[in-house]
C-alpha atoms as a PDB file:
ATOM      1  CA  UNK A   1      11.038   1.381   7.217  1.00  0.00           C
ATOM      2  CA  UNK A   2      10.416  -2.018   7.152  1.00  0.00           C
ATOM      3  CA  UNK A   3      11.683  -3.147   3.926  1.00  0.00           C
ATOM      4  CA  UNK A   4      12.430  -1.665   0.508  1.00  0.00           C
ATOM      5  CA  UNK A   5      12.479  -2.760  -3.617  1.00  0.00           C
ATOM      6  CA  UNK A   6      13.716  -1.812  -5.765  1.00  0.00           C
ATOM      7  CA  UNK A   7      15.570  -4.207  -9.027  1.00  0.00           C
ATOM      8  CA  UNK A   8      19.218  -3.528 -10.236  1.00  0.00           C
ATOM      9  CA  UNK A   9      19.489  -1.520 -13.836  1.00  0.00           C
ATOM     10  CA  UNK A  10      20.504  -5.052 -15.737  1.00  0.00           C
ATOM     11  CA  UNK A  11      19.603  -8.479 -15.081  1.00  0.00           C
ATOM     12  CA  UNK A  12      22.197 -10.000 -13.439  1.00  0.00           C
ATOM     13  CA  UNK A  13      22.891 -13.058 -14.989  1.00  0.00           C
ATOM     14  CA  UNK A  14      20.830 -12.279 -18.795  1.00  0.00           C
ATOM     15  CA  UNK A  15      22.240  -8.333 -19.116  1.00  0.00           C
ATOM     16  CA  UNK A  16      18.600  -7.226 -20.406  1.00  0.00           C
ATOM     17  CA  UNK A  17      17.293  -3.867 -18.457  1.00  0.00           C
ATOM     18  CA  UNK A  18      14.807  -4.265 -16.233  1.00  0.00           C
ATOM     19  CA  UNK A  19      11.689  -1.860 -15.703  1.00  0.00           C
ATOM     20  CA  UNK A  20      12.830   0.202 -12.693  1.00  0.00           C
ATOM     21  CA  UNK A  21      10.644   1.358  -9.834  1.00  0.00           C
ATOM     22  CA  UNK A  22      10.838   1.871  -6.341  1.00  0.00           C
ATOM     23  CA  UNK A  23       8.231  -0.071  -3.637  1.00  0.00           C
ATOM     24  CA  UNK A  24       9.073   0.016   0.673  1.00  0.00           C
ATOM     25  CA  UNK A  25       6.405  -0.160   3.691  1.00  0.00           C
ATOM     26  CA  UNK A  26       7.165   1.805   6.713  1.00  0.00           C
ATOM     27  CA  UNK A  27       6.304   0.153  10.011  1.00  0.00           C
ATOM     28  CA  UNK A  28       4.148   3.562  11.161  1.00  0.00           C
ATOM     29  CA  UNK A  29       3.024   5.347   8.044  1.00  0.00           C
ATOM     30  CA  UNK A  30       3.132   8.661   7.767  1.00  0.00           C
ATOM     31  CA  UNK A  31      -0.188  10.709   6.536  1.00  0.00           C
ATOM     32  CA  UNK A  32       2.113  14.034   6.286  1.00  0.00           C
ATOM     33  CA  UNK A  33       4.389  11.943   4.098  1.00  0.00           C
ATOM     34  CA  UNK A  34       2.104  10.127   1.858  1.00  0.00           C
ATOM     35  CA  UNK A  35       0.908  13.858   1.067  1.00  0.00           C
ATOM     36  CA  UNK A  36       3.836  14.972   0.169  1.00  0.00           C
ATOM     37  CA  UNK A  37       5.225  12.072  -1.919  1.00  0.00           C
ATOM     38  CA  UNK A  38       2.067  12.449  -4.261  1.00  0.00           C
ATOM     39  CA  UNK A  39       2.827  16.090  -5.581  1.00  0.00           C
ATOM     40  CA  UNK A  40       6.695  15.749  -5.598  1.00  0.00           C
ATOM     41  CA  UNK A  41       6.512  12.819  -7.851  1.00  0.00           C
ATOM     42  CA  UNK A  42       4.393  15.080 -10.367  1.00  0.00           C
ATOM     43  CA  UNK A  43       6.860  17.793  -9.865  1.00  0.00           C
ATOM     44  CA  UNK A  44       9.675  15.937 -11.405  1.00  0.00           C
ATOM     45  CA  UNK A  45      10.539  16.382 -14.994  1.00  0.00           C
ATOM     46  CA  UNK A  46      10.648  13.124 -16.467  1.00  0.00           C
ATOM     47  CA  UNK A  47      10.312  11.041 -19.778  1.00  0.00           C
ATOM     48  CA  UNK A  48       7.653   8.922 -18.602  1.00  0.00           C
ATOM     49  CA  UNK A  49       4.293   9.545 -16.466  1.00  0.00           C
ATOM     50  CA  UNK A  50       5.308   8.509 -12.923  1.00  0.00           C
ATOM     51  CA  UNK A  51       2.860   8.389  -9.960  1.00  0.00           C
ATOM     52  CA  UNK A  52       3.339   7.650  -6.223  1.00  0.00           C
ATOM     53  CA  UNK A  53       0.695   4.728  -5.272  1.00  0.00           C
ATOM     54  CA  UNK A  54       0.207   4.714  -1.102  1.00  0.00           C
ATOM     55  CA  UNK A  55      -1.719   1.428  -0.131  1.00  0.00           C
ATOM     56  CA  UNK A  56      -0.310  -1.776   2.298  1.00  0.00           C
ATOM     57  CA  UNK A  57       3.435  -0.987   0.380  1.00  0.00           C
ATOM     58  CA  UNK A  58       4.211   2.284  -0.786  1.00  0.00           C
ATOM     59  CA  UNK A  59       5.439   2.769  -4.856  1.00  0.00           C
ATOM     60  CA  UNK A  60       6.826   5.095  -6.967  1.00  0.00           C
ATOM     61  CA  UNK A  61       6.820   3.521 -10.456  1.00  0.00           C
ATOM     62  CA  UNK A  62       5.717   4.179 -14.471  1.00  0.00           C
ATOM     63  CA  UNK A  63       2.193   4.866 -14.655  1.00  0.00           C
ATOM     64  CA  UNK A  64       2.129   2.214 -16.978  1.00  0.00           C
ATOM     65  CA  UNK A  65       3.224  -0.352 -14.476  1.00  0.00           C
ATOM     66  CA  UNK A  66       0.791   0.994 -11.903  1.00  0.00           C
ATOM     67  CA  UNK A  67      -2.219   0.675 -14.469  1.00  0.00           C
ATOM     68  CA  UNK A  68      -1.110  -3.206 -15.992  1.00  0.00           C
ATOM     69  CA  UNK A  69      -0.667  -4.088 -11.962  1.00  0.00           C
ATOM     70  CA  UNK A  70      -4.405  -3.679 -11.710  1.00  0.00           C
ATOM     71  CA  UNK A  71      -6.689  -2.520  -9.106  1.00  0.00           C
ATOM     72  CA  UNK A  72      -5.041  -3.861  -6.385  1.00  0.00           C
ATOM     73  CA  UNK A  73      -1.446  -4.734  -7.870  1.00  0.00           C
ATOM     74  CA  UNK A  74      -2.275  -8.516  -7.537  1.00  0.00           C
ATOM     75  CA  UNK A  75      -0.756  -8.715 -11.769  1.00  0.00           C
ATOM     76  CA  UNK A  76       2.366  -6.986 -10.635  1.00  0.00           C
ATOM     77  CA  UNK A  77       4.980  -9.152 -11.383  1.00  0.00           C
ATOM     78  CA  UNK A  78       3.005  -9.857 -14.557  1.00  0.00           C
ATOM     79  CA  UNK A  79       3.368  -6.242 -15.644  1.00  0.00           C
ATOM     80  CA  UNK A  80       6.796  -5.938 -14.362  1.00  0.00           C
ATOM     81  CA  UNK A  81       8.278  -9.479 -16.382  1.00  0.00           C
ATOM     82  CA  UNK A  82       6.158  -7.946 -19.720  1.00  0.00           C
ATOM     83  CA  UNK A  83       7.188  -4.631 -20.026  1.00  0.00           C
ATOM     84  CA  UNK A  84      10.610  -6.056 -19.060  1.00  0.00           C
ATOM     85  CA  UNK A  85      10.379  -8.788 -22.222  1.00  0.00           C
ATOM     86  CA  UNK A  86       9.079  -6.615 -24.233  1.00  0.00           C
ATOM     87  CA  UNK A  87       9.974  -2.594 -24.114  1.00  0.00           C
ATOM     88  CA  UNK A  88      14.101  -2.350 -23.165  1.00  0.00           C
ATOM     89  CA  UNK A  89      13.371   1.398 -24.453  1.00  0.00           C
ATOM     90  CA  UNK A  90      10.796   1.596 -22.081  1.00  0.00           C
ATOM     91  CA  UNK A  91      12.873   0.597 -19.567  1.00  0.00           C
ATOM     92  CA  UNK A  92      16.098   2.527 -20.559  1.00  0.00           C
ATOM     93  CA  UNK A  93      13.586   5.386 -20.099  1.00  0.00           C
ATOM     94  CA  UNK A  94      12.213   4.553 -16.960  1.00  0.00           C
ATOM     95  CA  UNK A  95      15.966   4.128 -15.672  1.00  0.00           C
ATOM     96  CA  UNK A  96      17.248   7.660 -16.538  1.00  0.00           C
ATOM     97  CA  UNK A  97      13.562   8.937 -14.426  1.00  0.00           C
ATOM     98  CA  UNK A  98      13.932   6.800 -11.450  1.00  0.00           C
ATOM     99  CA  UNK A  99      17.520   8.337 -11.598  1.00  0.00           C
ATOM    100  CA  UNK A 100      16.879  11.643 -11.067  1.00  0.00           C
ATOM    101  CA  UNK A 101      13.295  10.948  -8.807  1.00  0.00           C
ATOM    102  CA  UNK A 102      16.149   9.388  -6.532  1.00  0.00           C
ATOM    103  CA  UNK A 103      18.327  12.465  -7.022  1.00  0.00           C
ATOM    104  CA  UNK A 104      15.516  14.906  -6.497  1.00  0.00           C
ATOM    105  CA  UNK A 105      14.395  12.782  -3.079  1.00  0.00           C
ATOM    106  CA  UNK A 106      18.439  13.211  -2.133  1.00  0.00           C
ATOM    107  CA  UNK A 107      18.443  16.898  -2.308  1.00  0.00           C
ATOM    108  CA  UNK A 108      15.023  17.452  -0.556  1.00  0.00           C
ATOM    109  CA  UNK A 109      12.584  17.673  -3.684  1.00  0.00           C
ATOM    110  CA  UNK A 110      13.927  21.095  -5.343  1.00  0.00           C
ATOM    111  CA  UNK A 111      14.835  19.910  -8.119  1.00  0.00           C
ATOM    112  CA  UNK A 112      11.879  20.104 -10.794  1.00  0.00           C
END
């Protein structure tokens, strides 16, 4: 892996949640794993939709961020500071999912 994202729960200096998701790029991707990321991710009981997005970086993240990115994610950070500003329950929400995506990654996808 090359290099991974992924922010902290809580601002760190303003305390305000932040809208959590999780973005890396492997140096030699992996067709067999971007297969397997896509139905694994919609396997996971969660409170929000959450898809896995495979393109340059790969993403697991709120549909909802994935869709106000655009096409090619070039409004990301757009998306990201908005929902951010403007939905904390949104984000609460999107916390407790990423939280047990990560879990469910941990013990090998069994978890549903």
């Amino acid at each position: 892996m090359v290099w991974m994202r992924s922010p902290v729960e809580r601002h760190p200096i303003y305390g305000y949640r932040q809208v959590s998701f999780v973005s890396w790029r492997f140096e030699e991707p992996s067709d067999f794993l971007m297969k397997k990321f896509e139905p694994f991710v919609q396997g996971i009981s969660t409170n929000l939709e959450w898809r896995f997005k495979a393109a340059h970086n790969w993403m697991i993240a709120p549909s909802r961020l994935i869709d106000q990115a655009g096409q090619s994610g070039e409004f990301f950070n757009e998306a990201v500071v908005s929902i951010t500003e403007h939905d904390q329950e949104f984000c609460a929400s999107a916390e407790e999912d990423l939280m047990q995506i990560l879990i469910a990654l941990e013990e090998g996808g069994e978890r549903s």
